[in-house]
C-alpha atoms as a PDB file:
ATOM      1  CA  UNK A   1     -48.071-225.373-226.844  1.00  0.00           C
ATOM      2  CA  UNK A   2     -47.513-221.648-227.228  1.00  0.00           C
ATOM      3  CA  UNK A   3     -49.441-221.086-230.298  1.00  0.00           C
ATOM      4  CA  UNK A   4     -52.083-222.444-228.198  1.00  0.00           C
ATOM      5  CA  UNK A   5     -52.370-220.667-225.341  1.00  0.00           C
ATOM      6  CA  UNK A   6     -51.902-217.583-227.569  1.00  0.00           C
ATOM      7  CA  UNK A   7     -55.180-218.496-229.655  1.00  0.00           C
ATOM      8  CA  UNK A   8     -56.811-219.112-225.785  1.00  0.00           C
ATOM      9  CA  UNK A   9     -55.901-215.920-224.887  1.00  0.00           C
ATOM     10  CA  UNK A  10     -56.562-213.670-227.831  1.00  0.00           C
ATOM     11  CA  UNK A  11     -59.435-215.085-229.733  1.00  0.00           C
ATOM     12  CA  UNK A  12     -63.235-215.922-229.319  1.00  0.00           C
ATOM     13  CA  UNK A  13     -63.749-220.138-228.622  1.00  0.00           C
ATOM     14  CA  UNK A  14     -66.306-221.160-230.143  1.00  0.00           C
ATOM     15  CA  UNK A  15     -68.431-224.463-229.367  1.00  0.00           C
ATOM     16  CA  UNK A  16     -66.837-227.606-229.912  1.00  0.00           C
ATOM     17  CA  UNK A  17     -68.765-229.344-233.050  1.00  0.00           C
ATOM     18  CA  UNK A  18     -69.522-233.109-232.875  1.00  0.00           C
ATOM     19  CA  UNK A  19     -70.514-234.708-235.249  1.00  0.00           C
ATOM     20  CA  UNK A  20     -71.996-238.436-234.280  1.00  0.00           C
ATOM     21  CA  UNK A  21     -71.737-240.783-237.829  1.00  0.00           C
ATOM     22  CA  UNK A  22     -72.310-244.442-238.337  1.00  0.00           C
ATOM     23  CA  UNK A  23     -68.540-245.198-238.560  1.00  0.00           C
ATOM     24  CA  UNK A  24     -66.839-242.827-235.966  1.00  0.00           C
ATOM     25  CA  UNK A  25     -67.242-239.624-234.248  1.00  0.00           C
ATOM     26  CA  UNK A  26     -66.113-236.417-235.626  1.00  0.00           C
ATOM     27  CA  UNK A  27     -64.998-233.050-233.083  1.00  0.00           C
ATOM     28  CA  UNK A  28     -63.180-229.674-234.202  1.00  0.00           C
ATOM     29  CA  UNK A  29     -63.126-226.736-232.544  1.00  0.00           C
ATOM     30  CA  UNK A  30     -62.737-223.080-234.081  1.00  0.00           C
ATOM     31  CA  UNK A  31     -61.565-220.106-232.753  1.00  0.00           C
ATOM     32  CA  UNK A  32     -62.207-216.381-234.333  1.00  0.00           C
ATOM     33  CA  UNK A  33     -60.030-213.723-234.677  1.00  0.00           C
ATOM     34  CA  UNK A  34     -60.931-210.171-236.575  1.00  0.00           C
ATOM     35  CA  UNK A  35     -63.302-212.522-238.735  1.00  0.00           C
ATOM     36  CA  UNK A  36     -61.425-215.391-239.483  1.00  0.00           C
ATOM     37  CA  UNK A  37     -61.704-218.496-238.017  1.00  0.00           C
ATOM     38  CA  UNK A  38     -58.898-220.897-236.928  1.00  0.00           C
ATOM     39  CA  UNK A  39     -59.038-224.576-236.036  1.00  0.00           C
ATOM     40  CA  UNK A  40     -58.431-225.182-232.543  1.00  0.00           C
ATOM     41  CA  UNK A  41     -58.485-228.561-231.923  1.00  0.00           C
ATOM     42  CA  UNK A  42     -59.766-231.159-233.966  1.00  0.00           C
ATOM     43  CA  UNK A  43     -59.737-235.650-233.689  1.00  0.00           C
ATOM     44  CA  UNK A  44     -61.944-238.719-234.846  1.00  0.00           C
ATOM     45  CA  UNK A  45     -62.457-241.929-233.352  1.00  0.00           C
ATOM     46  CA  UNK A  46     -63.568-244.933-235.260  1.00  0.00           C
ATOM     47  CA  UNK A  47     -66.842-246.648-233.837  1.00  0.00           C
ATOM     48  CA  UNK A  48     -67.076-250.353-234.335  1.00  0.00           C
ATOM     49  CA  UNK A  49     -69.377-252.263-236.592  1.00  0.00           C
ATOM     50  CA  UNK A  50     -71.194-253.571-233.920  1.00  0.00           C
ATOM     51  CA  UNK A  51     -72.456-250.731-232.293  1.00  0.00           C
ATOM     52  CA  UNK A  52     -74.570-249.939-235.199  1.00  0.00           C
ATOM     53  CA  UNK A  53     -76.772-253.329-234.215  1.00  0.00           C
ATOM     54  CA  UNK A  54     -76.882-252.444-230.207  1.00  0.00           C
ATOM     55  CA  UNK A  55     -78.421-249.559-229.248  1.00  0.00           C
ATOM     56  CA  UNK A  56     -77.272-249.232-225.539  1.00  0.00           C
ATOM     57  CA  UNK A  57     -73.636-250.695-227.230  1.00  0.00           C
ATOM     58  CA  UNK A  58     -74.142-247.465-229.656  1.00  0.00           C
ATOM     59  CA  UNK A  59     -74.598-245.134-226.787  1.00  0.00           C
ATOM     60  CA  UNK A  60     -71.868-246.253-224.514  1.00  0.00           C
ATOM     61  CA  UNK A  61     -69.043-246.359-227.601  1.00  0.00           C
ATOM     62  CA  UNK A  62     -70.305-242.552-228.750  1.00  0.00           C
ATOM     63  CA  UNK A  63     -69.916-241.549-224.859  1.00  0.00           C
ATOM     64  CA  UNK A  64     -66.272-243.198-224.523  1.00  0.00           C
ATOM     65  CA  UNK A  65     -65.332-241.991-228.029  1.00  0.00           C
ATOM     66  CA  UNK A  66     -66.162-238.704-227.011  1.00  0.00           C
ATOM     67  CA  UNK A  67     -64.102-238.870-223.887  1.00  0.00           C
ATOM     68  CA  UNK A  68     -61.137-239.853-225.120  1.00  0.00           C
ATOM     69  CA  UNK A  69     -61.287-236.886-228.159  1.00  0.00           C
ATOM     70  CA  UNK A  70     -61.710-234.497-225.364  1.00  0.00           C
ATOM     71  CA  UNK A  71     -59.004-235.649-223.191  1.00  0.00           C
ATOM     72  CA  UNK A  72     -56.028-236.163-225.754  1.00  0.00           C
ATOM     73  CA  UNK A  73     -57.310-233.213-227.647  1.00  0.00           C
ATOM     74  CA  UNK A  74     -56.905-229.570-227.625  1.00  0.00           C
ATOM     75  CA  UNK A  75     -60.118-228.503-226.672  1.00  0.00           C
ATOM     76  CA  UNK A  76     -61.137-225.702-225.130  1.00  0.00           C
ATOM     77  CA  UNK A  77     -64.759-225.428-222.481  1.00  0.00           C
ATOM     78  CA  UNK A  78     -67.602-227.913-222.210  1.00  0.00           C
ATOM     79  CA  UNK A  79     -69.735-226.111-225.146  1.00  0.00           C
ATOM     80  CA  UNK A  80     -70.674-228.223-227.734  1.00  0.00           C
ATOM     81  CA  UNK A  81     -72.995-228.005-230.924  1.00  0.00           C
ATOM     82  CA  UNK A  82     -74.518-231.045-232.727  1.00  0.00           C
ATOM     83  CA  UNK A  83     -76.787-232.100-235.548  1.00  0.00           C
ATOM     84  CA  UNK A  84     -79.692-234.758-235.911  1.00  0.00           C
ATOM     85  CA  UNK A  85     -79.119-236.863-239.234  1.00  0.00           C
ATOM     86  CA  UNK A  86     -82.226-236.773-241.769  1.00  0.00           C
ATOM     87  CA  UNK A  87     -83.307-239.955-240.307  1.00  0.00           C
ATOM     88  CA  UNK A  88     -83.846-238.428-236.823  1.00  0.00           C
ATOM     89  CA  UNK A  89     -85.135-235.112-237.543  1.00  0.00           C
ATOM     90  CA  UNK A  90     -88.260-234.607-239.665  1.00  0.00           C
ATOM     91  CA  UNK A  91     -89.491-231.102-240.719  1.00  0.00           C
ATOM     92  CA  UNK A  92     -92.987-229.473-242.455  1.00  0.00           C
ATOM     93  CA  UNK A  93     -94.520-226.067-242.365  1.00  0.00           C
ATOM     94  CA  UNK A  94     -97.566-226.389-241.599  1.00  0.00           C
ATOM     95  CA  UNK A  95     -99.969-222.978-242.904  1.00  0.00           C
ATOM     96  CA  UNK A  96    -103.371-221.899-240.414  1.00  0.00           C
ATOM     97  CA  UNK A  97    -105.731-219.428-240.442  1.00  0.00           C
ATOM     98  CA  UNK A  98    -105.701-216.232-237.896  1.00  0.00           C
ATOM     99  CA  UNK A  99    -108.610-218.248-235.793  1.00  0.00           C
ATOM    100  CA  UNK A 100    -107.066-221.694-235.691  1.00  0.00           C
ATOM    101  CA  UNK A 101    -103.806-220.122-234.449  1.00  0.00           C
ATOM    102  CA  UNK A 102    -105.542-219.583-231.183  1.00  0.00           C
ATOM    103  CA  UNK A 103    -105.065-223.200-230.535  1.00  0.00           C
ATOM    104  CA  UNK A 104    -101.621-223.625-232.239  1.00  0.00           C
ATOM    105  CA  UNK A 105     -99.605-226.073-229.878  1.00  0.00           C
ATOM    106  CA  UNK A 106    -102.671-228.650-229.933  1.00  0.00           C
ATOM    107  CA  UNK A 107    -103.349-228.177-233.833  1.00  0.00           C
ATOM    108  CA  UNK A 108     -99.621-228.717-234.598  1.00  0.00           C
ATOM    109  CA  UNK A 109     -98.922-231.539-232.616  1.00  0.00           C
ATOM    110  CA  UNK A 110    -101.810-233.300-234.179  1.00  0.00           C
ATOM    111  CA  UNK A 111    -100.836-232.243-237.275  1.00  0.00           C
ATOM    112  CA  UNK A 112     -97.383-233.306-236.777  1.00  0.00           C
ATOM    113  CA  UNK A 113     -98.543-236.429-235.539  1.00  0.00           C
ATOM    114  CA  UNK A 114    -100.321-237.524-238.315  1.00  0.00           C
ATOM    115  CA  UNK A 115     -97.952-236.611-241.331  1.00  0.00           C
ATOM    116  CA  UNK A 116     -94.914-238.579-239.563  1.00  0.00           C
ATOM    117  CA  UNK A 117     -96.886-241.200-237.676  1.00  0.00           C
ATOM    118  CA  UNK A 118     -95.851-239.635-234.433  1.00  0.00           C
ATOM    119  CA  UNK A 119     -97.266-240.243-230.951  1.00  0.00           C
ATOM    120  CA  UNK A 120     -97.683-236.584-229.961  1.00  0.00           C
ATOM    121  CA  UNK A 121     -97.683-237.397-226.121  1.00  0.00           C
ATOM    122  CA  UNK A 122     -94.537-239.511-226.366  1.00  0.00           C
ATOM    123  CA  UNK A 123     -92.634-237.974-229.073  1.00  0.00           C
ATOM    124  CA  UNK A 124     -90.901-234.456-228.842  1.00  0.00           C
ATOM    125  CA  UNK A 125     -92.467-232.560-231.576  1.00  0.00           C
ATOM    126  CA  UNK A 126     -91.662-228.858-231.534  1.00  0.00           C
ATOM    127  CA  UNK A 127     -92.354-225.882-234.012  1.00  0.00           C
ATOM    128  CA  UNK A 128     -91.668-222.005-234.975  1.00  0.00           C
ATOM    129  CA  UNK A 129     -93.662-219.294-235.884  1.00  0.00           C
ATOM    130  CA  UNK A 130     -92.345-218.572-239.255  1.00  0.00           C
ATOM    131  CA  UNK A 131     -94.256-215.171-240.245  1.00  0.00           C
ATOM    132  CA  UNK A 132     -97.940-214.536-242.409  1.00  0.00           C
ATOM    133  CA  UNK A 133     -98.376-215.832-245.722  1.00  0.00           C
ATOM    134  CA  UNK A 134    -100.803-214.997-247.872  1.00  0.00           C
ATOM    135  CA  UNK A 135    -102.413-217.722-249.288  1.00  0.00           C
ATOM    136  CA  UNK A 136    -105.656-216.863-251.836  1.00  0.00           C
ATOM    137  CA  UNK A 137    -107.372-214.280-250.190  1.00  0.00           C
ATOM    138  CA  UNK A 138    -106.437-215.090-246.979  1.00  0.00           C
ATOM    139  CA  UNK A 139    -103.389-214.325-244.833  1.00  0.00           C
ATOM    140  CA  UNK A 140    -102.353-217.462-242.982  1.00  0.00           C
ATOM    141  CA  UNK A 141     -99.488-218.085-240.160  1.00  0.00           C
ATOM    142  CA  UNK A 142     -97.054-220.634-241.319  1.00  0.00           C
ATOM    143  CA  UNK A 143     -95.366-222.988-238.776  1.00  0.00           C
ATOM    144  CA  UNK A 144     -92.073-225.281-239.350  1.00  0.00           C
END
């Protein structure tokens, strides 16, 4: 208990990470110190087979495994970081000209909506200007 509320008091926290996988949920917790990082707290809980064929069963185990990592864990703040798995995050650059970027949320979305079979007023589709390209003799924005 000591050790701690010594790395409370002396380091950075950092967001709790939680990872949400098919068969149980993953948290840790770092803390940094003159550049080097520290685990904090860390925990799993196992999620049962039969969440992965209920949806609203799905939610309500992730929600109570969470819970239950955060109170008989170590961790630190309500901050917390996660990731989308491949099958819930799709990405694309997408490359237009100086003149179409004038209507660049509309000519995205479509485009967006198209290539992934999207419904662009239903779906959250979202982008980034990621600088100029030049592509033949024309310099293009490209979007992800």
């Amino acid at each position: 208990m000591l050790m701690s509320k010594w790395i409370v008091r002396n380091h950075k926290i950092l967001p709790i990470g939680v990872d949400i996988g098919h068969s149980c949920i993953k948290m840790i917790q770092l803390a940094e110190s003159d550049g080097n990082l520290q685990v904090l707290a860390a925990g799993q809980a196992p999620m049962p087979a039969s969440a992965a064929l209920d949806e609203a069963q799905r939610s309500r185990c992730v929600v109570s495994a969470i819970r239950q990592l955060l109170s008989h864990g170590r961790f630190r703040g309500r901050n917390a970081v996660s990731a989308l798995s491949a099958d819930e995050l799709q990405i694309t650059s997408v490359r237009l000209a100086e003149a179409e970027s004038l209507q660049v949320d509309k000519a995205l979305r479509k485009e967006a909506a198209q290539r992934f079979n999207l419904d662009a007023d239903v779906d959250a589709i979202d982008y980034l200007l990621a600088g100029s390209v030049r592509q033949d003799d024309e310099v293009k924005n490209e979007f992800i």
